[in-house]
PDB file of N, CA and C in Angstrom:
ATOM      1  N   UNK A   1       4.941  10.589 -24.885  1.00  0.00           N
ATOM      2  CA  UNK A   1       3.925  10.372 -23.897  1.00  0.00           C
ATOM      3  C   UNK A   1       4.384  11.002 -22.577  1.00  0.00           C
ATOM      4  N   UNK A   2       3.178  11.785 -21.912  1.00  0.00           N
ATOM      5  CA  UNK A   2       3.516  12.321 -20.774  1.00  0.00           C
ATOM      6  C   UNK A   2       2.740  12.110 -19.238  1.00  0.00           C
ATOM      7  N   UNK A   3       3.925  11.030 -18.363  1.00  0.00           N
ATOM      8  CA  UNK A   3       3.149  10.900 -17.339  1.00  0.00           C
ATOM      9  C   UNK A   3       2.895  12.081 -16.799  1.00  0.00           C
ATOM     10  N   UNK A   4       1.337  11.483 -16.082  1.00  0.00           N
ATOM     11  CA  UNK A   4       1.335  12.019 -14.941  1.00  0.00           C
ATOM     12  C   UNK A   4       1.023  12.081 -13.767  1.00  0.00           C
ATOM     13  N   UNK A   5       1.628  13.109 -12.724  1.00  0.00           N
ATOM     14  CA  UNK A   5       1.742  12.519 -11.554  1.00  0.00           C
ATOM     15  C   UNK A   5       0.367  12.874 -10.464  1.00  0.00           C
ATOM     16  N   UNK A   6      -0.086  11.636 -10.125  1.00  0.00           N
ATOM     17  CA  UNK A   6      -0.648  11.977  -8.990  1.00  0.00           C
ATOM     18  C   UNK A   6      -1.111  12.511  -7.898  1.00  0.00           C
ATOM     19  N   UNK A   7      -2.400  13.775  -8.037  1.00  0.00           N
ATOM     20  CA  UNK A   7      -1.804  14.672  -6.623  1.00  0.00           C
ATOM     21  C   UNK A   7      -2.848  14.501  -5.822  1.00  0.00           C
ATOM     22  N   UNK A   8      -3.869  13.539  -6.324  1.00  0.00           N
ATOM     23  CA  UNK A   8      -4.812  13.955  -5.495  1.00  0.00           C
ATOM     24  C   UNK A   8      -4.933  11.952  -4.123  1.00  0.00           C
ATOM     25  N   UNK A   9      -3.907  11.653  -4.259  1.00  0.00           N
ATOM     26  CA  UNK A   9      -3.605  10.203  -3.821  1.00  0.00           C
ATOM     27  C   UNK A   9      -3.600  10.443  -2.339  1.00  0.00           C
ATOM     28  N   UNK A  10      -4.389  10.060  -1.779  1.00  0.00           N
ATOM     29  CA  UNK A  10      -4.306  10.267  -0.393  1.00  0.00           C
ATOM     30  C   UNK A  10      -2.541  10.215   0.424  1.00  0.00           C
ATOM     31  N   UNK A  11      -2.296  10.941   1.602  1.00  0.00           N
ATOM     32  CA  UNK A  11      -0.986  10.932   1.822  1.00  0.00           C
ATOM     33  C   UNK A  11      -0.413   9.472   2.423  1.00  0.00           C
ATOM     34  N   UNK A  12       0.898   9.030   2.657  1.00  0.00           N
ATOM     35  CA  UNK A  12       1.102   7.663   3.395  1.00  0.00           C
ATOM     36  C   UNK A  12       1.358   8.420   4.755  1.00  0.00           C
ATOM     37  N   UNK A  13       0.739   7.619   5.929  1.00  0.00           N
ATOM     38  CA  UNK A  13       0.913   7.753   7.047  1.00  0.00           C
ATOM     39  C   UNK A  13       2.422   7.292   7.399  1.00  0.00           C
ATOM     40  N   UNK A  14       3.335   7.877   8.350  1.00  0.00           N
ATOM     41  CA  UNK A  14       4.160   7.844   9.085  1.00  0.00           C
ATOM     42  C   UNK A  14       4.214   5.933   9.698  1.00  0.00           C
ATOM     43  N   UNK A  15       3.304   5.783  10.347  1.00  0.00           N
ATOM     44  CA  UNK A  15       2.888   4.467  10.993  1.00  0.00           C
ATOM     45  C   UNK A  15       2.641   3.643   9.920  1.00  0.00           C
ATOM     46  N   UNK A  16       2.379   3.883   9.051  1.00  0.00           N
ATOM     47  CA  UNK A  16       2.293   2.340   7.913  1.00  0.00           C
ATOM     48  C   UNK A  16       3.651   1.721   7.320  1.00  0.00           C
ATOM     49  N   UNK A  17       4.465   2.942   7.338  1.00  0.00           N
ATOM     50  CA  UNK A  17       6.155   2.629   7.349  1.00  0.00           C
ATOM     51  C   UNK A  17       6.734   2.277   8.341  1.00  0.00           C
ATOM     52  N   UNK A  18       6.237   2.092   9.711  1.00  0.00           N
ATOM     53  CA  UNK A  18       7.274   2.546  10.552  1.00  0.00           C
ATOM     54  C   UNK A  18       8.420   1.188  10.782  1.00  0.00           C
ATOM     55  N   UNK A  19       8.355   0.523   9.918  1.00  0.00           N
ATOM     56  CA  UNK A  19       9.390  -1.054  10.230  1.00  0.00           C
ATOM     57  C   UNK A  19       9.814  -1.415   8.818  1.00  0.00           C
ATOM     58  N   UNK A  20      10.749  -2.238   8.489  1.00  0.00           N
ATOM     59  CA  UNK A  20      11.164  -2.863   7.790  1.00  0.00           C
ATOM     60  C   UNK A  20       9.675  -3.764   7.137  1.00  0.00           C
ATOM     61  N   UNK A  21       9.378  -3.981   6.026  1.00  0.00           N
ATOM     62  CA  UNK A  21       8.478  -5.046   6.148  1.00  0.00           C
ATOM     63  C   UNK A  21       7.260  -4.802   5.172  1.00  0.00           C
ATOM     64  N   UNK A  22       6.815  -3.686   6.100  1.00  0.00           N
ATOM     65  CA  UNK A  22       5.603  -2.709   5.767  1.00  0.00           C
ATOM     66  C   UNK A  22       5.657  -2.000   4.405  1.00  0.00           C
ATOM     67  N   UNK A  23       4.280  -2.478   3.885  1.00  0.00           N
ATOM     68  CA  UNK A  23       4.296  -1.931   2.572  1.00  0.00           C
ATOM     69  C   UNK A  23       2.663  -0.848   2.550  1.00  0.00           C
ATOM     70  N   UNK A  24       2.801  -0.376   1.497  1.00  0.00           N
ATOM     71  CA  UNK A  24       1.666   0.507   1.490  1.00  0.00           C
ATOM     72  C   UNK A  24       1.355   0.225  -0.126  1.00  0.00           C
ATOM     73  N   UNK A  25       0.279  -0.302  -0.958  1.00  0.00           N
ATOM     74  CA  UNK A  25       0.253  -0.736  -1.884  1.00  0.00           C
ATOM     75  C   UNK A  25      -0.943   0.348  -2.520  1.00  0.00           C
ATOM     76  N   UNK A  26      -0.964   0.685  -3.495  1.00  0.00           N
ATOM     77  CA  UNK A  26      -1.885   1.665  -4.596  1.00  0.00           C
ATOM     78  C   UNK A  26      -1.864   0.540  -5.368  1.00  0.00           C
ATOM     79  N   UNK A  27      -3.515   0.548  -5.577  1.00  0.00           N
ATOM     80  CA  UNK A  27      -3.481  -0.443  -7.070  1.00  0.00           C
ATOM     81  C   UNK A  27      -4.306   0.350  -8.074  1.00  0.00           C
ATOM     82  N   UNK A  28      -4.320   0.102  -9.583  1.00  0.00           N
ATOM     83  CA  UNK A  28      -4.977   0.864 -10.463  1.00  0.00           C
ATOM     84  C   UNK A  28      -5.614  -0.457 -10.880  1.00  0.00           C
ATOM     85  N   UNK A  29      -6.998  -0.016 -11.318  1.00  0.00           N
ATOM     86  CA  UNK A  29      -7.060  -1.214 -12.274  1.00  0.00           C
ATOM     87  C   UNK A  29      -8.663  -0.858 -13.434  1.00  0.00           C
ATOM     88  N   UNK A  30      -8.672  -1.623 -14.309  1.00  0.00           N
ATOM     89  CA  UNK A  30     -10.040  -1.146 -15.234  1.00  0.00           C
ATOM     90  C   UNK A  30     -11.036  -1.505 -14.516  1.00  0.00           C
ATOM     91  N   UNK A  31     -11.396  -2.051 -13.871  1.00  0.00           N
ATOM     92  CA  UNK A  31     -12.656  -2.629 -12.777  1.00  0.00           C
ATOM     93  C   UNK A  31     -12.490  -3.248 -11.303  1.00  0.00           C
ATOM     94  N   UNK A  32     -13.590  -3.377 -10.778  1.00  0.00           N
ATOM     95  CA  UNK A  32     -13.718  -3.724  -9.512  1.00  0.00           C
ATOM     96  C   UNK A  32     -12.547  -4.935  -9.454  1.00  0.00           C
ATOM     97  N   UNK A  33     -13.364  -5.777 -10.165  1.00  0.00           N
ATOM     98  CA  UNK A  33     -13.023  -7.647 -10.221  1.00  0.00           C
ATOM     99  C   UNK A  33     -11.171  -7.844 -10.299  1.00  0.00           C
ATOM    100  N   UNK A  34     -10.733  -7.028 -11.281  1.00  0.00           N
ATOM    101  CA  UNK A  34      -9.435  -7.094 -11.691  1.00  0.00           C
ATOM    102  C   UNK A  34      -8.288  -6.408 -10.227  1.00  0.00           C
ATOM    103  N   UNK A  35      -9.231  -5.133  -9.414  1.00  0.00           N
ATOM    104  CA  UNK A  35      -8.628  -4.665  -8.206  1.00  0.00           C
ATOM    105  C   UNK A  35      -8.720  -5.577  -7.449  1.00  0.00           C
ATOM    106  N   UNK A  36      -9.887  -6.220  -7.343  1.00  0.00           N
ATOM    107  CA  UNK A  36     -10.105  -6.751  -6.083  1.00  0.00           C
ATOM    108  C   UNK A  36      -9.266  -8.172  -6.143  1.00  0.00           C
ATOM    109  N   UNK A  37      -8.879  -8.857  -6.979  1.00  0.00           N
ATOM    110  CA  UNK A  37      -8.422 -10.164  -7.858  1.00  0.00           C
ATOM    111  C   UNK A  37      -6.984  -9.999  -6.956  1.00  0.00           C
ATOM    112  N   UNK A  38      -6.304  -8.804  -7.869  1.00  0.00           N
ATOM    113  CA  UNK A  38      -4.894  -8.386  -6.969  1.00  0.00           C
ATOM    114  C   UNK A  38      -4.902  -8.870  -5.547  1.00  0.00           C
ATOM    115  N   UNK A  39      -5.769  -7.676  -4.882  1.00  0.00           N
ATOM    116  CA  UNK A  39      -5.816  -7.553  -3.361  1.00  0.00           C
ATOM    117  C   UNK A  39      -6.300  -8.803  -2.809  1.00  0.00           C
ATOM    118  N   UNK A  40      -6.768  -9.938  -3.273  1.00  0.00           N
ATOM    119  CA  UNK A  40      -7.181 -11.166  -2.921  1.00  0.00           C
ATOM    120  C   UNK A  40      -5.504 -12.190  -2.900  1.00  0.00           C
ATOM    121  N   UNK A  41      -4.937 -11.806  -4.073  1.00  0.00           N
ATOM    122  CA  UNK A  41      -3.755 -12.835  -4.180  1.00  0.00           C
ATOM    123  C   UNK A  41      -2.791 -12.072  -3.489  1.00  0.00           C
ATOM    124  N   UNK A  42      -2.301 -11.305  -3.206  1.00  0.00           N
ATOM    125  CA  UNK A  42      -1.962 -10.293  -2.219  1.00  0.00           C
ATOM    126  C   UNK A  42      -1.994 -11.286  -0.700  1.00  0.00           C
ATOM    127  N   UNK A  43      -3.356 -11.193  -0.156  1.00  0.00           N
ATOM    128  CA  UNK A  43      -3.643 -11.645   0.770  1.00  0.00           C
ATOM    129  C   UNK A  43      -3.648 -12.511   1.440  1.00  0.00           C
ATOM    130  N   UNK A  44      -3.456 -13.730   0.211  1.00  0.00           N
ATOM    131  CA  UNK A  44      -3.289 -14.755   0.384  1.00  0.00           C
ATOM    132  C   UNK A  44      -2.004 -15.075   1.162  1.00  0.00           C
ATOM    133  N   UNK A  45      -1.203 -14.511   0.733  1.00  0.00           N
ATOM    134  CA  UNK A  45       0.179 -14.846   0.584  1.00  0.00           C
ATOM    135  C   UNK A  45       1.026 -13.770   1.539  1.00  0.00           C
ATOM    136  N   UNK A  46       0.518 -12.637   2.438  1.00  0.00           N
ATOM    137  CA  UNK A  46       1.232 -12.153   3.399  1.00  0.00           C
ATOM    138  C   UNK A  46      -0.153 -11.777   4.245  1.00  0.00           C
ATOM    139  N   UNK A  47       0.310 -10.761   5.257  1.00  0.00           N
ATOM    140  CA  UNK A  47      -1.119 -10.368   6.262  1.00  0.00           C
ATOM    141  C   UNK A  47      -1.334  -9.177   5.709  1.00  0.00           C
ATOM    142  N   UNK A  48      -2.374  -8.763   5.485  1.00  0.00           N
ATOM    143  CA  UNK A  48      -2.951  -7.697   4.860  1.00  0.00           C
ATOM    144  C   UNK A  48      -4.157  -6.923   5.221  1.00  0.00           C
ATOM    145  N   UNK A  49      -4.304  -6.137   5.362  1.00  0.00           N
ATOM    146  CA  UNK A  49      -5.313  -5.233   5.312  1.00  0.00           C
ATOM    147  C   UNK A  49      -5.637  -4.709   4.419  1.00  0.00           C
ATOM    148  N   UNK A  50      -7.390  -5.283   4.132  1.00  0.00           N
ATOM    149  CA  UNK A  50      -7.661  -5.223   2.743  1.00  0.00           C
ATOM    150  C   UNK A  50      -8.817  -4.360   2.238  1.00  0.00           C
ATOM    151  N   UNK A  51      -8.889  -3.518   1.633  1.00  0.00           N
ATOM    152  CA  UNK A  51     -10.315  -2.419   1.308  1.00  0.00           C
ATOM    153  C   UNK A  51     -11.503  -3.127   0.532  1.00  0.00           C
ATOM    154  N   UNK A  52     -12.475  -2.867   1.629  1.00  0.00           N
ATOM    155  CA  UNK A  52     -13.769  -3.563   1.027  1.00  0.00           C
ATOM    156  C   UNK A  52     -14.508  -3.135  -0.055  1.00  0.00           C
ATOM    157  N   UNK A  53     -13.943  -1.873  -0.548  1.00  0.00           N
ATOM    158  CA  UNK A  53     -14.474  -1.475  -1.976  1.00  0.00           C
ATOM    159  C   UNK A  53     -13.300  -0.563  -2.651  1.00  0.00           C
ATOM    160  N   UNK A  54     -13.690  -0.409  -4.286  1.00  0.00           N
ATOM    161  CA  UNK A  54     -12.612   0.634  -4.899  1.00  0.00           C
ATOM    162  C   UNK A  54     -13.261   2.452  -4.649  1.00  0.00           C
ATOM    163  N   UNK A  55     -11.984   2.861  -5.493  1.00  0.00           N
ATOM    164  CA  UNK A  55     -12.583   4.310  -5.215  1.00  0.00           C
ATOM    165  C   UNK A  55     -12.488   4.772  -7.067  1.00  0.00           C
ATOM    166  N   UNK A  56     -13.343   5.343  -6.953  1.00  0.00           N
ATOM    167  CA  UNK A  56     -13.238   6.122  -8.640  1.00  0.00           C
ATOM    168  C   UNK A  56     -12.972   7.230  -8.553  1.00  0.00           C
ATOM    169  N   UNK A  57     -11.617   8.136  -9.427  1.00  0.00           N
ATOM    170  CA  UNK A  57     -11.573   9.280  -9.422  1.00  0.00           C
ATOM    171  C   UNK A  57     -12.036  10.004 -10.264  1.00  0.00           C
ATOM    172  N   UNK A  58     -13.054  11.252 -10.223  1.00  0.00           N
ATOM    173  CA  UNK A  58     -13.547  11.901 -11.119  1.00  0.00           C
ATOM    174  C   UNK A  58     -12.471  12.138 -12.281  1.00  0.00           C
ATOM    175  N   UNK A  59     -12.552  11.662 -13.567  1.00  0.00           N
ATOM    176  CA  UNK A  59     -12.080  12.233 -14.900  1.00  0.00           C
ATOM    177  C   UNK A  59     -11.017  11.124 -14.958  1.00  0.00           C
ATOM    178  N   UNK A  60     -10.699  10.526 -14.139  1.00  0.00           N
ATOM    179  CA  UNK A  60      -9.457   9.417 -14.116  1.00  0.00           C
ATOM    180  C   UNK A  60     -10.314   8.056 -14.886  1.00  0.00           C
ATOM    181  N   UNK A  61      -9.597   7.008 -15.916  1.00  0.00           N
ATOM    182  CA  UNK A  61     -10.255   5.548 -15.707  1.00  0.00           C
ATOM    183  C   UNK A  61      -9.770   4.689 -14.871  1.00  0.00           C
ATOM    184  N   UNK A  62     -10.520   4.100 -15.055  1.00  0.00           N
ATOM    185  CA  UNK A  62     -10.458   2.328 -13.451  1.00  0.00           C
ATOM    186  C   UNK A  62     -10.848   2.914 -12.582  1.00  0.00           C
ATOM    187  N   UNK A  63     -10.437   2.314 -11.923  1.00  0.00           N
ATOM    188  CA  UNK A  63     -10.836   2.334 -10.272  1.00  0.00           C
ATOM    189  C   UNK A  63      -9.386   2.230  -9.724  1.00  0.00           C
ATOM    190  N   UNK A  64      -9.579   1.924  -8.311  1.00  0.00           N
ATOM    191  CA  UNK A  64      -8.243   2.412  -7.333  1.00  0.00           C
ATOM    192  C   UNK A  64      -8.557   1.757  -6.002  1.00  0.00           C
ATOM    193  N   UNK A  65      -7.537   1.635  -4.997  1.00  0.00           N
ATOM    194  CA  UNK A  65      -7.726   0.660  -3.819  1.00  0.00           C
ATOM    195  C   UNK A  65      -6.052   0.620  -3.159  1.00  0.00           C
ATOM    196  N   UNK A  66      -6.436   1.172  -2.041  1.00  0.00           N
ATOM    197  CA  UNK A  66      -4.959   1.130  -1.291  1.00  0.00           C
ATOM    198  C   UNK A  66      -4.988   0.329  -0.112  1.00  0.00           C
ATOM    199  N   UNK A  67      -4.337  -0.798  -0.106  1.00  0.00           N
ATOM    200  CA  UNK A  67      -3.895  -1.665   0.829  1.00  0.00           C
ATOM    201  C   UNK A  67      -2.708  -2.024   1.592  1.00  0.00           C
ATOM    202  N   UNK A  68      -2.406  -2.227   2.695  1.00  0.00           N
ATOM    203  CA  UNK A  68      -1.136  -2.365   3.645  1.00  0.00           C
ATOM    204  C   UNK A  68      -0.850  -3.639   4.090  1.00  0.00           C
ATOM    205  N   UNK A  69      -0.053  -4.010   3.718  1.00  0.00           N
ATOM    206  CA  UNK A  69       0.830  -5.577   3.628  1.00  0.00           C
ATOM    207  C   UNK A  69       1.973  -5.560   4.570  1.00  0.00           C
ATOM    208  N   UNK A  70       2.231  -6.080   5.170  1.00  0.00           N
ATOM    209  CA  UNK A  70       3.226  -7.085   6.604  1.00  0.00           C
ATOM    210  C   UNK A  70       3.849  -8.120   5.442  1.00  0.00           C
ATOM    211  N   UNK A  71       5.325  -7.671   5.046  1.00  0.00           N
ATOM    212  CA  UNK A  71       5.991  -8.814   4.751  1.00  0.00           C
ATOM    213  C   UNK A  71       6.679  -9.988   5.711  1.00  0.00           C
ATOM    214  N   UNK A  72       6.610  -9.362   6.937  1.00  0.00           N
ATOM    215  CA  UNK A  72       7.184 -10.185   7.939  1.00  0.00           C
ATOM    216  C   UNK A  72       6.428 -10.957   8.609  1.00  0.00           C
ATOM    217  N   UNK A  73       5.268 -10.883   8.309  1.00  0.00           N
ATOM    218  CA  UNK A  73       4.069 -12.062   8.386  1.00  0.00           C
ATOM    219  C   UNK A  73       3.558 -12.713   6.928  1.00  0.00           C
ATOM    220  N   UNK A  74       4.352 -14.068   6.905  1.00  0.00           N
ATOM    221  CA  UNK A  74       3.878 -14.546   5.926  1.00  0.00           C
ATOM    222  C   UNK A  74       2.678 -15.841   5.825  1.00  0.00           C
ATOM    223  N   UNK A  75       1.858 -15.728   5.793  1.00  0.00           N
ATOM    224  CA  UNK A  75       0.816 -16.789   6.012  1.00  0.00           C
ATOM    225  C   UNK A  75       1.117 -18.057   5.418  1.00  0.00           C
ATOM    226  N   UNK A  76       0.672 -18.876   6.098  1.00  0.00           N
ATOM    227  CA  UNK A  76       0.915 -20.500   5.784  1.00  0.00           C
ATOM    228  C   UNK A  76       0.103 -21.380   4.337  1.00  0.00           C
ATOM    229  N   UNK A  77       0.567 -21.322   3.687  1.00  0.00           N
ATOM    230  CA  UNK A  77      -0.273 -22.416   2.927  1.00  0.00           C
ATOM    231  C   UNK A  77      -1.505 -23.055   3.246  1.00  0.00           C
ATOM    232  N   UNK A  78      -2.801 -22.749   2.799  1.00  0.00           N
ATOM    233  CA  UNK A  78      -3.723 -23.811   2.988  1.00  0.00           C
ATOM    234  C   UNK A  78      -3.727 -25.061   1.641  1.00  0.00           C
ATOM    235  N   UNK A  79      -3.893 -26.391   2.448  1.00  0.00           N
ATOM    236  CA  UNK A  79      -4.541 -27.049   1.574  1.00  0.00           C
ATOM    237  C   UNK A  79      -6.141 -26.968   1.299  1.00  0.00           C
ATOM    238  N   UNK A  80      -6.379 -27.837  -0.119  1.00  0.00           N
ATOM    239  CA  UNK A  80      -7.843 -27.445  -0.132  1.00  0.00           C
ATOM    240  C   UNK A  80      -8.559 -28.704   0.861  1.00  0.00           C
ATOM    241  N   UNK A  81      -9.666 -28.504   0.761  1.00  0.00           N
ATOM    242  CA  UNK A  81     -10.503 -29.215   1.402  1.00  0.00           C
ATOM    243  C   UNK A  81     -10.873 -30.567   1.221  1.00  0.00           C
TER     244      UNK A  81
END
């Protein structure tokens, strides 16, 4: 089996690295629900900046969604209601 590599992935900005912490996350996934599922539990659990929709690449399957995570902000636990 032969990966392969990615060329058409948008580039990482300079500024989304620029600290310890900072993550830049690519997600793949077979559908919306299953991307968006990630990027929800993701969110929960550090500060995030989160994409309000996926992207489809022509000839590629799933879908796709790049999000930027702050490990050095970790959000607090909610209880439920």
């Amino acid at each position: 089996m032969h990966e392969r590599v990615l060329t058409d992935v948008d580039p990482i900005q300079e500024t989304h690295l620029s600290e310890p912490g900072l993550l830049v996350i690519d997600v793949a996934g077979m559908d919306d629900e299953t991307v968006l599922a990630f990027q929800n539990a993701i969110a929960q659990t550090w500060a995030t900046s989160t994409a309000d929709r996926t992207t489809q690449d022509p000839g590629q399957p799933g879908v796709r969604l790049r999000l930027y995570a702050d490990l050095r902000q970790v959000l607090a636990p909610t209880s439920p209601p």
